[in-house]
C-alpha atoms as a PDB file:
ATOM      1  CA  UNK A   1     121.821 202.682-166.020  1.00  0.00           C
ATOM      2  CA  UNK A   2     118.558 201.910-167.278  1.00  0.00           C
ATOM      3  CA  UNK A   3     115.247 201.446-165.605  1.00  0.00           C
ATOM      4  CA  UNK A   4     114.951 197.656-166.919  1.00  0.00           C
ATOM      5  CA  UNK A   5     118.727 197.024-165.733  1.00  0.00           C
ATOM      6  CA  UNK A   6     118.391 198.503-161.725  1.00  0.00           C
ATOM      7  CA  UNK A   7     115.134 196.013-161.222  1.00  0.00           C
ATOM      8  CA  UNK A   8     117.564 193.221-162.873  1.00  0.00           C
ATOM      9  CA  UNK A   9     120.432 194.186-160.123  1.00  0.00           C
ATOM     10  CA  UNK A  10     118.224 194.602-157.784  1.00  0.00           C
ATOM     11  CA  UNK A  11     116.782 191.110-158.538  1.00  0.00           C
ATOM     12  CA  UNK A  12     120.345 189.889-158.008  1.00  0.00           C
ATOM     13  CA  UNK A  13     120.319 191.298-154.708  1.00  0.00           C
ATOM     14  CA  UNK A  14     116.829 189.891-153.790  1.00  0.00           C
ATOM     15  CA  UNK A  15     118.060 186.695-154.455  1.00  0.00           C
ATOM     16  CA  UNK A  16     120.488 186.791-152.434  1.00  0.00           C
ATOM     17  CA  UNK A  17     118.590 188.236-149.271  1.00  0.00           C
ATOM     18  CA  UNK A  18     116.471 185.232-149.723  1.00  0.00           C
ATOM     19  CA  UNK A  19     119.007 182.833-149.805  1.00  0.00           C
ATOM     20  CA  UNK A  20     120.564 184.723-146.732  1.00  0.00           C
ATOM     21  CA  UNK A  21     117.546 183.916-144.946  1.00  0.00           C
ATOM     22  CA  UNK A  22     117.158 180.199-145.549  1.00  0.00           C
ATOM     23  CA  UNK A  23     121.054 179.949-144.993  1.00  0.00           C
ATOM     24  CA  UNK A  24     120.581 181.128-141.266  1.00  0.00           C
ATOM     25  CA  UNK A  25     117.444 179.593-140.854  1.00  0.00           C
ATOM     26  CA  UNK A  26     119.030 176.353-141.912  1.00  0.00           C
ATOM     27  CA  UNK A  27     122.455 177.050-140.132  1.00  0.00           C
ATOM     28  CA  UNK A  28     120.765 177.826-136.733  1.00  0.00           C
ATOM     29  CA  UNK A  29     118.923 174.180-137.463  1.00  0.00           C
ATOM     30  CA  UNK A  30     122.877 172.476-138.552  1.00  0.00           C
ATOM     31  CA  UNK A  31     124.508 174.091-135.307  1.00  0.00           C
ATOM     32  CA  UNK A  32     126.217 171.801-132.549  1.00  0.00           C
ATOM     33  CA  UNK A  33     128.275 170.910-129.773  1.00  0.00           C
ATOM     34  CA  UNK A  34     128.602 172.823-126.396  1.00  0.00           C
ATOM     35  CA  UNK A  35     127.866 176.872-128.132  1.00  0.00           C
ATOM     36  CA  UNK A  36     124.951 175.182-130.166  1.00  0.00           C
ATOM     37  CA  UNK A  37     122.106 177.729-128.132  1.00  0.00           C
ATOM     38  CA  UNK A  38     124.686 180.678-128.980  1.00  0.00           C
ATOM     39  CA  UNK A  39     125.278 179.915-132.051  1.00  0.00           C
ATOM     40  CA  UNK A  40     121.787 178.849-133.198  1.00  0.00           C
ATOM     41  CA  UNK A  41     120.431 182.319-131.962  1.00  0.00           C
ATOM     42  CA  UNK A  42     123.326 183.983-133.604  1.00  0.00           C
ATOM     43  CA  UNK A  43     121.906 182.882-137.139  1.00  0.00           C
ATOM     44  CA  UNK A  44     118.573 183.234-136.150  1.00  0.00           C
ATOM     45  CA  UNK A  45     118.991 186.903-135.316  1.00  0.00           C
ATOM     46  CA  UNK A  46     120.295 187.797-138.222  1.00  0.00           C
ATOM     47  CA  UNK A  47     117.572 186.291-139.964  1.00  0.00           C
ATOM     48  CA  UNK A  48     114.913 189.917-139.287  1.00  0.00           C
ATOM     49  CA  UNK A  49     117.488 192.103-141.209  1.00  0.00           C
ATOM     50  CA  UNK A  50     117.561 189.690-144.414  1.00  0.00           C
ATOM     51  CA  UNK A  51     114.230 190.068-144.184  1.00  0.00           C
ATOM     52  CA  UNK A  52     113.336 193.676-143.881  1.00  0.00           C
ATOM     53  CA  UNK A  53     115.910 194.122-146.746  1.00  0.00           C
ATOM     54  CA  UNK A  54     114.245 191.492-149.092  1.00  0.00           C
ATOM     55  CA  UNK A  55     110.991 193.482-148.280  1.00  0.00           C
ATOM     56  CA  UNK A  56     112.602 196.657-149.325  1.00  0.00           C
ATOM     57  CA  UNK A  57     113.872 195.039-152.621  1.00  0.00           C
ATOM     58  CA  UNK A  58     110.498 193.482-153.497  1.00  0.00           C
ATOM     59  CA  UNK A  59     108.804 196.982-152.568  1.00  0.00           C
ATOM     60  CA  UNK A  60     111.294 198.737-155.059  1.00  0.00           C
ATOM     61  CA  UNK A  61     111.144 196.374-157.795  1.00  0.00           C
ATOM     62  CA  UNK A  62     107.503 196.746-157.821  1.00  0.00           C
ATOM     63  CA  UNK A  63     107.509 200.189-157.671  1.00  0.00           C
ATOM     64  CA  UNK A  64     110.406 200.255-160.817  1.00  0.00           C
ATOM     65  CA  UNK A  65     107.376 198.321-162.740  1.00  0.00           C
ATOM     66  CA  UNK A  66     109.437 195.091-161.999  1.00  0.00           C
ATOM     67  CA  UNK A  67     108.221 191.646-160.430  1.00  0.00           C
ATOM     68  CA  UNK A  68     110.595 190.722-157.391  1.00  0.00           C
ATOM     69  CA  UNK A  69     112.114 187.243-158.585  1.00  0.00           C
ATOM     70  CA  UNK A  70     111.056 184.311-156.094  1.00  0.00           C
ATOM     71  CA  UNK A  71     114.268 182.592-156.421  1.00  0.00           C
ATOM     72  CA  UNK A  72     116.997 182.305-153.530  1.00  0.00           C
ATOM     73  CA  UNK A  73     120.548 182.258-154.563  1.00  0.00           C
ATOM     74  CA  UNK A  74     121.484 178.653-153.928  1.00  0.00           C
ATOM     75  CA  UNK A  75     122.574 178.123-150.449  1.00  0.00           C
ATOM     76  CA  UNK A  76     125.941 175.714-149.522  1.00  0.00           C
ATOM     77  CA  UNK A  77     125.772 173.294-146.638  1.00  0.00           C
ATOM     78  CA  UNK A  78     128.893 173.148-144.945  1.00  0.00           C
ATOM     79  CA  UNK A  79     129.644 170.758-142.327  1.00  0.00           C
ATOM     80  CA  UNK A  80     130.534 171.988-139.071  1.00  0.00           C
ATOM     81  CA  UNK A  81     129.905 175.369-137.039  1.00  0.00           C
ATOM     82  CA  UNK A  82     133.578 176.913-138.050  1.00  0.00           C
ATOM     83  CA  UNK A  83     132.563 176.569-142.220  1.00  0.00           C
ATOM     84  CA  UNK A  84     129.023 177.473-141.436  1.00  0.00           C
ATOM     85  CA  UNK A  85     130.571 180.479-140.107  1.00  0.00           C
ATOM     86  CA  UNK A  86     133.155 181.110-142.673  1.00  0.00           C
ATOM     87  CA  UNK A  87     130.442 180.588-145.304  1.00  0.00           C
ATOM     88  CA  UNK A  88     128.621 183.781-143.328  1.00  0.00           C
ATOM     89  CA  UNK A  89     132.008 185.790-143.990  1.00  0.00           C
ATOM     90  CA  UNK A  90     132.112 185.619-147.467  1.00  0.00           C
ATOM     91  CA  UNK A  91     128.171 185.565-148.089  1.00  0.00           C
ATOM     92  CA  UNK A  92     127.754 188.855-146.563  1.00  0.00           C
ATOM     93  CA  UNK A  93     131.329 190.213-147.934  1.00  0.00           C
ATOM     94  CA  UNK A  94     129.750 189.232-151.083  1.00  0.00           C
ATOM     95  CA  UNK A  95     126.538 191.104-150.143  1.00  0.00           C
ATOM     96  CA  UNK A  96     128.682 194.467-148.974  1.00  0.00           C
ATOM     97  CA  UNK A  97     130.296 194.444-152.146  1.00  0.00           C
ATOM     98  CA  UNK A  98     127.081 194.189-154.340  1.00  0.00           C
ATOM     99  CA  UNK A  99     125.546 196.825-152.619  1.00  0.00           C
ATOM    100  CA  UNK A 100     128.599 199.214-152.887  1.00  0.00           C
ATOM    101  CA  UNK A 101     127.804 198.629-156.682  1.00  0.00           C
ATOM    102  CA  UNK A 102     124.130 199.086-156.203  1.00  0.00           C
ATOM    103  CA  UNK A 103     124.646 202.363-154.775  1.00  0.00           C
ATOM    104  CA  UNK A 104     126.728 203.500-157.733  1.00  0.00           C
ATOM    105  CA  UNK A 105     123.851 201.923-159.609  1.00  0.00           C
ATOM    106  CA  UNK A 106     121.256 203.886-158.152  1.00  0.00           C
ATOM    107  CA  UNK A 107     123.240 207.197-158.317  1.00  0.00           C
ATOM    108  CA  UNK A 108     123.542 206.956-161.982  1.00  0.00           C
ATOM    109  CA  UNK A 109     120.125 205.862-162.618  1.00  0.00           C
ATOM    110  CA  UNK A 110     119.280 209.057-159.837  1.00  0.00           C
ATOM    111  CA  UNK A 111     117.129 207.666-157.409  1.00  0.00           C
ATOM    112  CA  UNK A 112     118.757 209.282-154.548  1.00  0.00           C
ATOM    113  CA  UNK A 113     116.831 207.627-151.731  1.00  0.00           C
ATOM    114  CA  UNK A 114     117.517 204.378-153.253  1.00  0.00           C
ATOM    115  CA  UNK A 115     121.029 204.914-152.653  1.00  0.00           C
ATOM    116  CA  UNK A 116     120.548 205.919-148.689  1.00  0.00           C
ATOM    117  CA  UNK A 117     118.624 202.830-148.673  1.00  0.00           C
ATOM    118  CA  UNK A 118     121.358 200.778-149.885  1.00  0.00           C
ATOM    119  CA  UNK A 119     124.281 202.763-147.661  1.00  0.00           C
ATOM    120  CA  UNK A 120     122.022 201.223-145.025  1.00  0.00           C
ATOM    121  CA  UNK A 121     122.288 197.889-145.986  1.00  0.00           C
ATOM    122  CA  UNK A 122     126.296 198.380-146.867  1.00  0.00           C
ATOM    123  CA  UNK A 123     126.203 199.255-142.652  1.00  0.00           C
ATOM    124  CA  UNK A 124     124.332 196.201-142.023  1.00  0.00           C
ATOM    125  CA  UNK A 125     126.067 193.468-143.657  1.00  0.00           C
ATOM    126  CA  UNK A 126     129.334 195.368-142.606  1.00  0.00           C
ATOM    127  CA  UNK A 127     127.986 194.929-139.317  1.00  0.00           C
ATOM    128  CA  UNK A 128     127.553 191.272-140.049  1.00  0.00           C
ATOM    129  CA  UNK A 129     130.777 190.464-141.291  1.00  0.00           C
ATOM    130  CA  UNK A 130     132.787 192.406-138.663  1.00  0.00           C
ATOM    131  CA  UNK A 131     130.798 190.346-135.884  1.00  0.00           C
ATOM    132  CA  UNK A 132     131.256 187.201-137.598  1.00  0.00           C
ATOM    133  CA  UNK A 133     134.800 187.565-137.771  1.00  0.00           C
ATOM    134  CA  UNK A 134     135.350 188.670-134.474  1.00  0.00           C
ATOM    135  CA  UNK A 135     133.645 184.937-133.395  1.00  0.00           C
ATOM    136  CA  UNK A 136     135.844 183.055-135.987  1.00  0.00           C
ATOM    137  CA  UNK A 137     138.792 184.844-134.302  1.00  0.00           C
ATOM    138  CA  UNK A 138     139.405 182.359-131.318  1.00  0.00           C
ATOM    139  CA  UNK A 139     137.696 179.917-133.025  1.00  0.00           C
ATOM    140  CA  UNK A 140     139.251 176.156-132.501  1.00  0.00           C
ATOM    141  CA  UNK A 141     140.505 174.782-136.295  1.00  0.00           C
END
């Protein structure tokens, strides 16, 4: 794993915290019917952790000698609170999974604390999925 090659994963994952953040910004905004205040803080909640995480990225990048892309990943609008929801599922599986690889990333390039950092986020989004699920779970189809 080269230098120039980390800051491009990492990039990857930057983009992705952004677009994390303007999908639960704009989720809380989409949510209705009777859980709409739950729901709506729900998203908004999660919306600090995208955001210390894209910090972290943008720090590291710019400490690798790279510049922290300003690009979101692109964000899908589903209708309803159960897809909005489902869509959070497989955005932060997708998220858990890059970061597993990120750590592996890191460890080969050997930038230990780098990979700590990223176990961290693994826990988070883990967090985030396991939480999500568990409010799909009685969730009316």
């Amino acid at each position: 794993m080269t230098k120039q090659e980390l800051i491009d994963k990492l990039n990857e994952d930057l983009a992705d915290e952004l677009g994390a953040i303007i999908q639960y910004t704009v989720y809380s905004a989409r949510a209705t019917g009777p859980y709409r205040p739950q729901l709506s803080q729900f998203f908004l909640a999660e919306v600090a952790d995208e955001q210390a995480h894209a910090q972290f990225l943008a720090n590291k990048i710019v400490s690798l000698g790279g510049t922290p892309t300003t690009t979101p990943r692109p964000v899908p609008l589903p209708g309803g609170n159960r897809a909005m929801l489902q869509e959070v599922v497989e955005a932060e599986r997708r998220a858990t999974a890059g970061y597993v690889q990120r750590a592996k990333d890191a460890e080969a390039y050997g930038d230990k604390g780098l990979v700590v950092q990223i176990e961290d986020f693994i826990r988070d989004e883990s967090s985030h999925v396991e939480e999500t699920e568990r409010m799909l779970r009685d969730w009316p189809l």
